[in-house]
C-alpha atoms as a PDB file:
ATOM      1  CA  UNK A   1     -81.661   2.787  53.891  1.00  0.00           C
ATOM      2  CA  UNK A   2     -78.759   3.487  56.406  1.00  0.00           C
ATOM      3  CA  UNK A   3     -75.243   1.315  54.755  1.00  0.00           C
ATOM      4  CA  UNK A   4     -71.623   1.842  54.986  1.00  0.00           C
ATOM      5  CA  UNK A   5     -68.873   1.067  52.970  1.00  0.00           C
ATOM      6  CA  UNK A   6     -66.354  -1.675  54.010  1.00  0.00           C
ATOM      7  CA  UNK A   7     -62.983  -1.470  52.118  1.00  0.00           C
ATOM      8  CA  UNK A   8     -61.658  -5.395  52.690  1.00  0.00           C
ATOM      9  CA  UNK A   9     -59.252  -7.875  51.663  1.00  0.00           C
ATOM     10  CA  UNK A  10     -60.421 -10.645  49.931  1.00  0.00           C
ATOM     11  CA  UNK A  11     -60.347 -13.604  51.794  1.00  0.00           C
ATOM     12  CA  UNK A  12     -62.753 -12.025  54.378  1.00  0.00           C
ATOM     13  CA  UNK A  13     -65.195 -12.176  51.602  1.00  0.00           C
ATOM     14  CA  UNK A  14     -63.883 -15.429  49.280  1.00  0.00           C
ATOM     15  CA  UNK A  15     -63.941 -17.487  52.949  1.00  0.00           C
ATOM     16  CA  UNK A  16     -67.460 -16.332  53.215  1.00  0.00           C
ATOM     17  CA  UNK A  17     -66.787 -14.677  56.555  1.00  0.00           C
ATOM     18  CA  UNK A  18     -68.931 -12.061  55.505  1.00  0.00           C
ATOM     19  CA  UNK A  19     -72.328 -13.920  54.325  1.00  0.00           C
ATOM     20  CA  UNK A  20     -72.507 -15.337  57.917  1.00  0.00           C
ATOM     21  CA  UNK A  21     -71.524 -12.306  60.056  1.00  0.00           C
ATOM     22  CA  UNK A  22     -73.266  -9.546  58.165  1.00  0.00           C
ATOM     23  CA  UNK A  23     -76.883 -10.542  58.700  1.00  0.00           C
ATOM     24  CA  UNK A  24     -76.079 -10.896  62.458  1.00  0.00           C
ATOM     25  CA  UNK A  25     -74.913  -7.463  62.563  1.00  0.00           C
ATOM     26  CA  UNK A  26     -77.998  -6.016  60.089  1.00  0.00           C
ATOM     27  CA  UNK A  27     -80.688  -7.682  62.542  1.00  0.00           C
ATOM     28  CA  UNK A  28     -79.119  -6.151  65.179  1.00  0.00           C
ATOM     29  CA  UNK A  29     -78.614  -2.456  64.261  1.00  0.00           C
ATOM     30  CA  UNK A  30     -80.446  -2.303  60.946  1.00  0.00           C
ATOM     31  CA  UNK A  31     -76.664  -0.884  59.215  1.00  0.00           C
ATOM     32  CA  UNK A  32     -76.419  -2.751  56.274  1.00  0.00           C
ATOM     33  CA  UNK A  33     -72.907  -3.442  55.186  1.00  0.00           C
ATOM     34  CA  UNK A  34     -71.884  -3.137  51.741  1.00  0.00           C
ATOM     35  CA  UNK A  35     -68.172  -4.412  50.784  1.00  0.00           C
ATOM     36  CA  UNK A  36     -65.864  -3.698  48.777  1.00  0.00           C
ATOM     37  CA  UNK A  37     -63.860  -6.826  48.468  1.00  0.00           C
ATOM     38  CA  UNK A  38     -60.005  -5.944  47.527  1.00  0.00           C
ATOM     39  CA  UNK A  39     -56.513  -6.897  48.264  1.00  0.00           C
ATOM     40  CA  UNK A  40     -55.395  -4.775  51.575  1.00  0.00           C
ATOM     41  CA  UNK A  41     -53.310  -2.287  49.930  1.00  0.00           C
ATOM     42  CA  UNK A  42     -56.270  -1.275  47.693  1.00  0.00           C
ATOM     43  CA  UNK A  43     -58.287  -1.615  50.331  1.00  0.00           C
ATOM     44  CA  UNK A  44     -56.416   0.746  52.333  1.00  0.00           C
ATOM     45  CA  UNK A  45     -55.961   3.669  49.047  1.00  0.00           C
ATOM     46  CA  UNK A  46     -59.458   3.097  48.903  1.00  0.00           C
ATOM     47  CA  UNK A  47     -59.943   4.178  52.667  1.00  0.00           C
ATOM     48  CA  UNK A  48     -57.429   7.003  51.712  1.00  0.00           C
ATOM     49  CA  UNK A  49     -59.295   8.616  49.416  1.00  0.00           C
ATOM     50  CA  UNK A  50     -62.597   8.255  51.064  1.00  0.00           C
ATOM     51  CA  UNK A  51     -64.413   5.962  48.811  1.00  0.00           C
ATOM     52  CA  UNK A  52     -64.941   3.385  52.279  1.00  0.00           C
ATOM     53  CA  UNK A  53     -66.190   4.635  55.942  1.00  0.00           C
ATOM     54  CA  UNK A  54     -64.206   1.485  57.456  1.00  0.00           C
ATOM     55  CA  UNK A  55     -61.425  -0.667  56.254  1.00  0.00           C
ATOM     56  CA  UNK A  56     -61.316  -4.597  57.311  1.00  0.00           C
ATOM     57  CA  UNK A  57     -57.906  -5.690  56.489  1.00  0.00           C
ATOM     58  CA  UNK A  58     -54.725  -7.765  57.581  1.00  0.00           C
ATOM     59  CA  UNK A  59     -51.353  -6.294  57.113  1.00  0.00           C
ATOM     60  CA  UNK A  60     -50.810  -4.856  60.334  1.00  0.00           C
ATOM     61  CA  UNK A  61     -47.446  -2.612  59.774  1.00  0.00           C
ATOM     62  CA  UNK A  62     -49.487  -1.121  56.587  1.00  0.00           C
ATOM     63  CA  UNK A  63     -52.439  -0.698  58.815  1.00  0.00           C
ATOM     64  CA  UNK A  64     -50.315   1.157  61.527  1.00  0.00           C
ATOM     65  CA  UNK A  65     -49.064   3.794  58.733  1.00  0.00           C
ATOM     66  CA  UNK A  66     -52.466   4.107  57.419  1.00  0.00           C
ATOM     67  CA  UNK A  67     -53.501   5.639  61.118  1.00  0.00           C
ATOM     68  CA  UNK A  68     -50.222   6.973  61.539  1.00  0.00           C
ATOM     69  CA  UNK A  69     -50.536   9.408  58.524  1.00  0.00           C
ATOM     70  CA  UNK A  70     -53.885  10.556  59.707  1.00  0.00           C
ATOM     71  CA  UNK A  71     -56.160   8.437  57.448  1.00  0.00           C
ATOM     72  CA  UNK A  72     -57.148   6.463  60.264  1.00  0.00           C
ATOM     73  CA  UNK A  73     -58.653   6.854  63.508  1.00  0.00           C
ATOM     74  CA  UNK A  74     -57.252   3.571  65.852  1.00  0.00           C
ATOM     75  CA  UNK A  75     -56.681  -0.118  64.281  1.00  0.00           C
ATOM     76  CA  UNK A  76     -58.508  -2.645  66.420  1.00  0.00           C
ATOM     77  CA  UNK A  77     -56.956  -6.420  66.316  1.00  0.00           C
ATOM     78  CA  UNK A  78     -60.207  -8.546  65.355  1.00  0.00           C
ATOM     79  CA  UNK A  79     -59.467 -12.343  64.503  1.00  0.00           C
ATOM     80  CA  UNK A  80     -56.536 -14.194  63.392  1.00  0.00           C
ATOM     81  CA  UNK A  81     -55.919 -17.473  61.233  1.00  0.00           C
ATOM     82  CA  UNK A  82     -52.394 -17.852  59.589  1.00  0.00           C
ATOM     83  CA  UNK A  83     -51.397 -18.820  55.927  1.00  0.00           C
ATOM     84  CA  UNK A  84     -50.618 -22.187  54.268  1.00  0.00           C
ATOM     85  CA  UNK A  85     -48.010 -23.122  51.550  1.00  0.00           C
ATOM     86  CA  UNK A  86     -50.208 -25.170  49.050  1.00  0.00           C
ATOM     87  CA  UNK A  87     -48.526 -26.943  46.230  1.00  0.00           C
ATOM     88  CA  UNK A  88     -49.371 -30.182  43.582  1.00  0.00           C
ATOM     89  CA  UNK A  89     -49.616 -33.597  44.982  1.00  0.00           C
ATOM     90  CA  UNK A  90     -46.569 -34.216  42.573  1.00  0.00           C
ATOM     91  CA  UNK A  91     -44.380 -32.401  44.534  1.00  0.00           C
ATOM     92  CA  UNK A  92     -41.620 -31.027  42.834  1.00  0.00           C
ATOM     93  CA  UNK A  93     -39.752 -29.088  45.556  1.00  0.00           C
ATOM     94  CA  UNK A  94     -40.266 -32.526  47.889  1.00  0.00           C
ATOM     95  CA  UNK A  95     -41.546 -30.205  50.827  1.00  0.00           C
ATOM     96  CA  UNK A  96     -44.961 -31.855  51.685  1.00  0.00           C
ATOM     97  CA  UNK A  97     -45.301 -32.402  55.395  1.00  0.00           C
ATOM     98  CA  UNK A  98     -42.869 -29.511  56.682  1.00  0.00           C
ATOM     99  CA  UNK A  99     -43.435 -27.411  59.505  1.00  0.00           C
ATOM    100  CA  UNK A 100     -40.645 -25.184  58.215  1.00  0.00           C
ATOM    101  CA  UNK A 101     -41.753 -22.279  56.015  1.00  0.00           C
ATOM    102  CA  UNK A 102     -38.346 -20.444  54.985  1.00  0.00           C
ATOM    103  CA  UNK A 103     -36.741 -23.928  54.282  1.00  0.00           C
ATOM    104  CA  UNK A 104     -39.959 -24.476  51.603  1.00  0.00           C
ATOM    105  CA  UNK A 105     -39.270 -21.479  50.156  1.00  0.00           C
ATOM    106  CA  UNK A 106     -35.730 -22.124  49.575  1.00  0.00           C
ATOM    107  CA  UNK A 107     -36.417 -25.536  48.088  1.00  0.00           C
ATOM    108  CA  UNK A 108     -38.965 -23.906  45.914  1.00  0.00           C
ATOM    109  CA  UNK A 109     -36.321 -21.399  44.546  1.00  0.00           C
ATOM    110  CA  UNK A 110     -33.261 -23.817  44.155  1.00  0.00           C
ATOM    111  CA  UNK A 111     -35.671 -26.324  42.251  1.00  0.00           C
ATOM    112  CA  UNK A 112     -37.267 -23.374  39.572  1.00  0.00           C
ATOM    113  CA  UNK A 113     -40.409 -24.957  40.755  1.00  0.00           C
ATOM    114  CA  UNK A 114     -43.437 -23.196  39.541  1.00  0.00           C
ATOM    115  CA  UNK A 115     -44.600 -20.414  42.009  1.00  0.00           C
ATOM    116  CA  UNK A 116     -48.014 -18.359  41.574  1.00  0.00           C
ATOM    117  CA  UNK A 117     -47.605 -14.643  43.449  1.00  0.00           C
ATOM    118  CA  UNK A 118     -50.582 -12.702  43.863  1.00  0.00           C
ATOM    119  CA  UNK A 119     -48.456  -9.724  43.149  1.00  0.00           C
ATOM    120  CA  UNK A 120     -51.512  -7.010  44.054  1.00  0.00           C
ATOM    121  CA  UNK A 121     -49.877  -5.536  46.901  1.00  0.00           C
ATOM    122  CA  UNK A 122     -52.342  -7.305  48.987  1.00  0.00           C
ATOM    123  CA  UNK A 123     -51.784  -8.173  52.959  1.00  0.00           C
ATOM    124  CA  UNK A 124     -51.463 -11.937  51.646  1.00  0.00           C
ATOM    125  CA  UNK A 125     -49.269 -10.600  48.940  1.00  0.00           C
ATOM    126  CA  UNK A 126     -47.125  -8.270  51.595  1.00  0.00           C
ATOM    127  CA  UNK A 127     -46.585 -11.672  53.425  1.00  0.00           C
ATOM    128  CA  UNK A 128     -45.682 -13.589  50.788  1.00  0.00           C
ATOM    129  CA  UNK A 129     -42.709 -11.023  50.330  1.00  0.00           C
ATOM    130  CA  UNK A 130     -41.701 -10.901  53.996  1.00  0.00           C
ATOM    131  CA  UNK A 131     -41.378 -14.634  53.935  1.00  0.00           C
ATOM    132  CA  UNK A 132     -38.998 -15.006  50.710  1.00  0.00           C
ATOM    133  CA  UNK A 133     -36.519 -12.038  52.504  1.00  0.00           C
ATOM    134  CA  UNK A 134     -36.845 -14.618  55.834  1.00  0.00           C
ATOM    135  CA  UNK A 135     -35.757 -16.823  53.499  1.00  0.00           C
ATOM    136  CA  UNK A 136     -32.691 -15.280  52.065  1.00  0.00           C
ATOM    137  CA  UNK A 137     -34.305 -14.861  48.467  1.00  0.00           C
ATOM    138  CA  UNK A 138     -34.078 -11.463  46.974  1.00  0.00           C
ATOM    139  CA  UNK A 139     -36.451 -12.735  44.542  1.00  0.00           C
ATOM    140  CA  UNK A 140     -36.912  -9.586  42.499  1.00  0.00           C
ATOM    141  CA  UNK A 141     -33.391 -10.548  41.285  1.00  0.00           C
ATOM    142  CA  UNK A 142     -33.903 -14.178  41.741  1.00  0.00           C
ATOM    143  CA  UNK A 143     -37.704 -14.384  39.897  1.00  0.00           C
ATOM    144  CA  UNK A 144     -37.524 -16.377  36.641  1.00  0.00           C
ATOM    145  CA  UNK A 145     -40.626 -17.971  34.102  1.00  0.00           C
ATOM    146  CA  UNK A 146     -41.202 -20.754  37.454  1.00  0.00           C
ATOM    147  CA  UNK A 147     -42.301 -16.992  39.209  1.00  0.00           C
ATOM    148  CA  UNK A 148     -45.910 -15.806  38.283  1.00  0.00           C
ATOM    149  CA  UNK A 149     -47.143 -12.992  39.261  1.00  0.00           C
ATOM    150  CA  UNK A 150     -50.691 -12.199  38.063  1.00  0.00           C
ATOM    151  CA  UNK A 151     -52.012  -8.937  40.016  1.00  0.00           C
ATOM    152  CA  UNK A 152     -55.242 -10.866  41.151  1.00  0.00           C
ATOM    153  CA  UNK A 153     -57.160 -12.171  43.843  1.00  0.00           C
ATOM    154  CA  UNK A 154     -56.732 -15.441  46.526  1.00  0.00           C
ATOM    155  CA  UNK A 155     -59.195 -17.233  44.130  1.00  0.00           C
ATOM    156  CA  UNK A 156     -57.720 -16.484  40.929  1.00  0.00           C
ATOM    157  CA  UNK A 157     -54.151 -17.376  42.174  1.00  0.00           C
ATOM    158  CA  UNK A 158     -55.277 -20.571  43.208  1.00  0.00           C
ATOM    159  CA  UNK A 159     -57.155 -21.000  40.078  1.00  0.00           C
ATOM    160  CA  UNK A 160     -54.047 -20.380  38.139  1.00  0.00           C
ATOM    161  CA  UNK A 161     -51.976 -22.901  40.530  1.00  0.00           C
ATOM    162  CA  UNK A 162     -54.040 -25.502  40.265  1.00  0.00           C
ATOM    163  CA  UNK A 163     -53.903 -24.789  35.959  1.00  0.00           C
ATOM    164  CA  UNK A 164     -49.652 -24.455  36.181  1.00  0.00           C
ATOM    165  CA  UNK A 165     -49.583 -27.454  39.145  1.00  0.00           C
ATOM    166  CA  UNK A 166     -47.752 -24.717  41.171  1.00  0.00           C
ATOM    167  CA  UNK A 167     -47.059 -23.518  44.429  1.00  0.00           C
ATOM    168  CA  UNK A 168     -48.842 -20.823  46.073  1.00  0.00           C
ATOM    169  CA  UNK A 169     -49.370 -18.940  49.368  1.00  0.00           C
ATOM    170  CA  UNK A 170     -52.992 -18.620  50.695  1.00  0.00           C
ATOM    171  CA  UNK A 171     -54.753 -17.803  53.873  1.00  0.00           C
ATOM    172  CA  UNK A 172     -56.229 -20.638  55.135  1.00  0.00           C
ATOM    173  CA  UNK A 173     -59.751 -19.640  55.125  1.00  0.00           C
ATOM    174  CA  UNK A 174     -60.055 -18.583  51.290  1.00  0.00           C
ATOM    175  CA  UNK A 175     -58.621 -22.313  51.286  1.00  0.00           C
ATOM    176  CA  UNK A 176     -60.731 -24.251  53.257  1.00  0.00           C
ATOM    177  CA  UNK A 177     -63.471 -22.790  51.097  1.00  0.00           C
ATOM    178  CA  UNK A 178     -62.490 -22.971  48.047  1.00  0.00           C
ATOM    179  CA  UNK A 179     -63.797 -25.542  45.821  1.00  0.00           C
ATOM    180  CA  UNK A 180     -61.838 -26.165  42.518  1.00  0.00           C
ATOM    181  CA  UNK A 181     -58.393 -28.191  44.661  1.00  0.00           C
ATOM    182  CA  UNK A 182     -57.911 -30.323  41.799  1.00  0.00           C
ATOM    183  CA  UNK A 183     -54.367 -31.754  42.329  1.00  0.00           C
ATOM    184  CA  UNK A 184     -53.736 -28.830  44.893  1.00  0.00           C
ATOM    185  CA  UNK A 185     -53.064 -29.366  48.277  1.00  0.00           C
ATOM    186  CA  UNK A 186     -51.365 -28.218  51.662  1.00  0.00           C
ATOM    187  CA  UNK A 187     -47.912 -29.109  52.153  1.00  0.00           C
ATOM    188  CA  UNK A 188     -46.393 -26.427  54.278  1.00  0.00           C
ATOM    189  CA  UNK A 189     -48.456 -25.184  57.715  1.00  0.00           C
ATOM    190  CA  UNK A 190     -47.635 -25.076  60.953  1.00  0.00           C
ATOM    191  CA  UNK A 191     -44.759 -22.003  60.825  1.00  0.00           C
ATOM    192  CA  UNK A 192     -45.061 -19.495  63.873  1.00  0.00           C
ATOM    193  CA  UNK A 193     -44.059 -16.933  60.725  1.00  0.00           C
ATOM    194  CA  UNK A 194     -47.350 -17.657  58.999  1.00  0.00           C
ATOM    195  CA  UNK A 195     -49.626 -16.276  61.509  1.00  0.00           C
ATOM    196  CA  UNK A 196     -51.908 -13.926  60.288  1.00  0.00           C
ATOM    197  CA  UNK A 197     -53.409 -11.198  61.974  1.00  0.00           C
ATOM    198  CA  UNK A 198     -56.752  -8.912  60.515  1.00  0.00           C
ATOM    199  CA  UNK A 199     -57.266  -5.551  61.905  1.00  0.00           C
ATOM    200  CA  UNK A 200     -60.592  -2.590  61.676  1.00  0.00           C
ATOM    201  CA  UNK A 201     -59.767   1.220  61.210  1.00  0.00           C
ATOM    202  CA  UNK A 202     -63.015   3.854  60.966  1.00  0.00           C
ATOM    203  CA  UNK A 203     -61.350   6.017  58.317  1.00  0.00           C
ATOM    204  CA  UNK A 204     -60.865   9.909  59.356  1.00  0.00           C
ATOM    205  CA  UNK A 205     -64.008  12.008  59.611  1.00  0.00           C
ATOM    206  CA  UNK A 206     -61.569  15.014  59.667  1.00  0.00           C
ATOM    207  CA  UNK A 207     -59.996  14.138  56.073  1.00  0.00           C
ATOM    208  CA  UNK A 208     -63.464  12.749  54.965  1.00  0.00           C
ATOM    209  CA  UNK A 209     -66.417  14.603  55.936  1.00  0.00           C
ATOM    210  CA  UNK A 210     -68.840  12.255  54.422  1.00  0.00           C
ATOM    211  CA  UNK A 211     -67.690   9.188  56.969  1.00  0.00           C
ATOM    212  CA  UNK A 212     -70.690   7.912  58.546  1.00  0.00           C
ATOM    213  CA  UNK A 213     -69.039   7.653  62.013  1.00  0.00           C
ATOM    214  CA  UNK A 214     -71.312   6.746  63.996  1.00  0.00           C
ATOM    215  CA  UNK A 215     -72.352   3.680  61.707  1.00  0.00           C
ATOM    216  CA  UNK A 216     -68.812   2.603  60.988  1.00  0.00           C
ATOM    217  CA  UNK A 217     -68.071   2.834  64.759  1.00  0.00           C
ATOM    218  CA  UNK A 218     -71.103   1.015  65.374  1.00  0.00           C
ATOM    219  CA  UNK A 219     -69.646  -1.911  63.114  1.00  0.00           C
ATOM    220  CA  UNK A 220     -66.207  -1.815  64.603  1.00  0.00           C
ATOM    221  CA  UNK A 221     -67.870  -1.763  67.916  1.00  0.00           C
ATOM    222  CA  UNK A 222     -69.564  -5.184  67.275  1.00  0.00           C
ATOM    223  CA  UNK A 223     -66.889  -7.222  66.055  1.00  0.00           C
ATOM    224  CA  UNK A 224     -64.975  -6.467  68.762  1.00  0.00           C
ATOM    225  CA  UNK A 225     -68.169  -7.257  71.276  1.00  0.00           C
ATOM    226  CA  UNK A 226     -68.515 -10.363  72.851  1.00  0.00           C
ATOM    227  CA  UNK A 227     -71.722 -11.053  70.099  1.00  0.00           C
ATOM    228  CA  UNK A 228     -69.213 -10.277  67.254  1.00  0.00           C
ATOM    229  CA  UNK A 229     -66.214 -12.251  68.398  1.00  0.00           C
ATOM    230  CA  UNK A 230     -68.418 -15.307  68.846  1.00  0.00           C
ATOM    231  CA  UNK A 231     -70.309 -14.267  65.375  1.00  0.00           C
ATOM    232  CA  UNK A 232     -67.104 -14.725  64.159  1.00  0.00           C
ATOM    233  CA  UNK A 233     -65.586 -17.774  65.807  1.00  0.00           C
ATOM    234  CA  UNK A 234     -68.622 -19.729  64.964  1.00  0.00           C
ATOM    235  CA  UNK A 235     -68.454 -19.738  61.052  1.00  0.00           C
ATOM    236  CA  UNK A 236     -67.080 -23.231  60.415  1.00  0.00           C
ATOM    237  CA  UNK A 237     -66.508 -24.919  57.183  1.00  0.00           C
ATOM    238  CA  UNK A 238     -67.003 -29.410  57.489  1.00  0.00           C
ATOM    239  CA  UNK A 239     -66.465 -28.564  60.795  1.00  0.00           C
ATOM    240  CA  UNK A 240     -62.926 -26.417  60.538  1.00  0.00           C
ATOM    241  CA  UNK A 241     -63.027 -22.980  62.216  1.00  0.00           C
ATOM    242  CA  UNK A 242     -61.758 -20.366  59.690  1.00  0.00           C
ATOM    243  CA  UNK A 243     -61.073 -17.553  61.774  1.00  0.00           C
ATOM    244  CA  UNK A 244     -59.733 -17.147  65.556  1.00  0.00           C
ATOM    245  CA  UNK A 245     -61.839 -13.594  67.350  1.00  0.00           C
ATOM    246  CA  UNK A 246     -58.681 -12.362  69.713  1.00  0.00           C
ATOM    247  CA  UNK A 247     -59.947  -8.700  70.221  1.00  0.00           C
ATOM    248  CA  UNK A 248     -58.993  -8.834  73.520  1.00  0.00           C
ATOM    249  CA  UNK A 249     -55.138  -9.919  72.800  1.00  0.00           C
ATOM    250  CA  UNK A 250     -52.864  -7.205  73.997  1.00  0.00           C
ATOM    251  CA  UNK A 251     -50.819  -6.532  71.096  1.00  0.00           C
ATOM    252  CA  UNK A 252     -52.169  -8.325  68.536  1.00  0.00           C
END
């Protein structure tokens, strides 16, 4: 049967993006899509090596190097949704309700309040970083026993926030889908600085023989269509839209 391989981060496949776009795109060109589901910097060493004939992912400067060093033909912007600051109801940095990401942070830090990092280099991962530097916190130095990092996945981090009653970053897709809250909820959104952008690459035919090409373009080439962008603007959630298609954004 024809297939490529799909290196991805894994909120495209914990939101369950995926089981409502793939069949859409299997119907329609008989390519079946298998994925490997990963954090984006995996994602992208797995596109480096030329174990995945596309890679689905959303850390754009990491994305940009990946084509930049030749392992990658062009990025493509795709869809957008942006990332949340979730936290216990109890509230120990007193934060819920803010607008202002950086300040959160801060509070976070100053009160030792217990923070869950995904810490596997992931493009959710990469942000998290970014956003404790915005916020003045060199928190290699600053990290303490309130700083967890656990190397895994947007599930398991939430998972182990909602065991700690901790704060954690997440996309707000993998969020709006997952089921085991608890005592979790959102209490920072809103920021400009927690947009979130996903790109596709077709890795290099030239460094990897064995890329399908023509299938992987033929993916790329639908979720960038008109039938792809609406594939993926349609998958809703109790009614909330997960992701935003904005292949068409110059720039994004």
């Amino acid at each position: 049967s024809r297939f490529i391989t799909v290196s991805s981060t894994t909120s495209t496949t914990d939101s369950g993006l995926f089981d409502h776009i793939l069949p859409a795109f299997k119907a329609k060109t008989s390519i079946e899509v298998r994925v490997v589901s990963q954090g984006t910097g995996q994602a992208l060493d797995t596109g480096r090596r030329g174990d995945a004939d596309v890679v689905f992912v959303h850390a754009k400067a990491q994305e940009q190097a990946f084509v930049a060093e030749g392992f990658g033909l062009e990025r493509k912007p795709v869809m957008y949704n942006d990332f949340v600051l979730i936290g216990p109801k109890s509230d120990p940095a007193a934060i819920k309700g803010g607008k202002d990401i950086v300040a959160g942070l801060k509070a976070v830090q100053a009160k030792a309040a217990p923070f869950v990092s995904r810490g596997d280099k992931s493009g959710t991962h990469a942000a998290e970083l970014n956003l404790w530097k915005l916020a003045g916190v060199d928190i290699a130095q600053a990290k303490g026993p309130w700083y967890r990092e656990i190397g895994q996945g947007m599930g398991a981090a939430l998972n182990t926030a909602g065991a700690m009653g901790a704060y954690v970053l997440s996309d707000r897709a993998t969020w709006i889908n997952f089921k085991n809250r608890g005592e979790l909820e959102v209490v920072v959104e809103g920021d400009s600085r927690l947009f979130n952008q996903y790109g596709v690459i077709l890795v290099n035919p030239a460094k990897h023989p064995h890329v399908k090409r023509s299938d992987g373009q033929a993916f790329i080439d639908w979720l960038v269509s008109p039938e792809g962008q609406k594939s993926i603007a349609d998958y809703k959630i109790n009614g909330q839209q997960l992701f935003f298609a904005n292949a068409t954004q110059a720039g994004a």
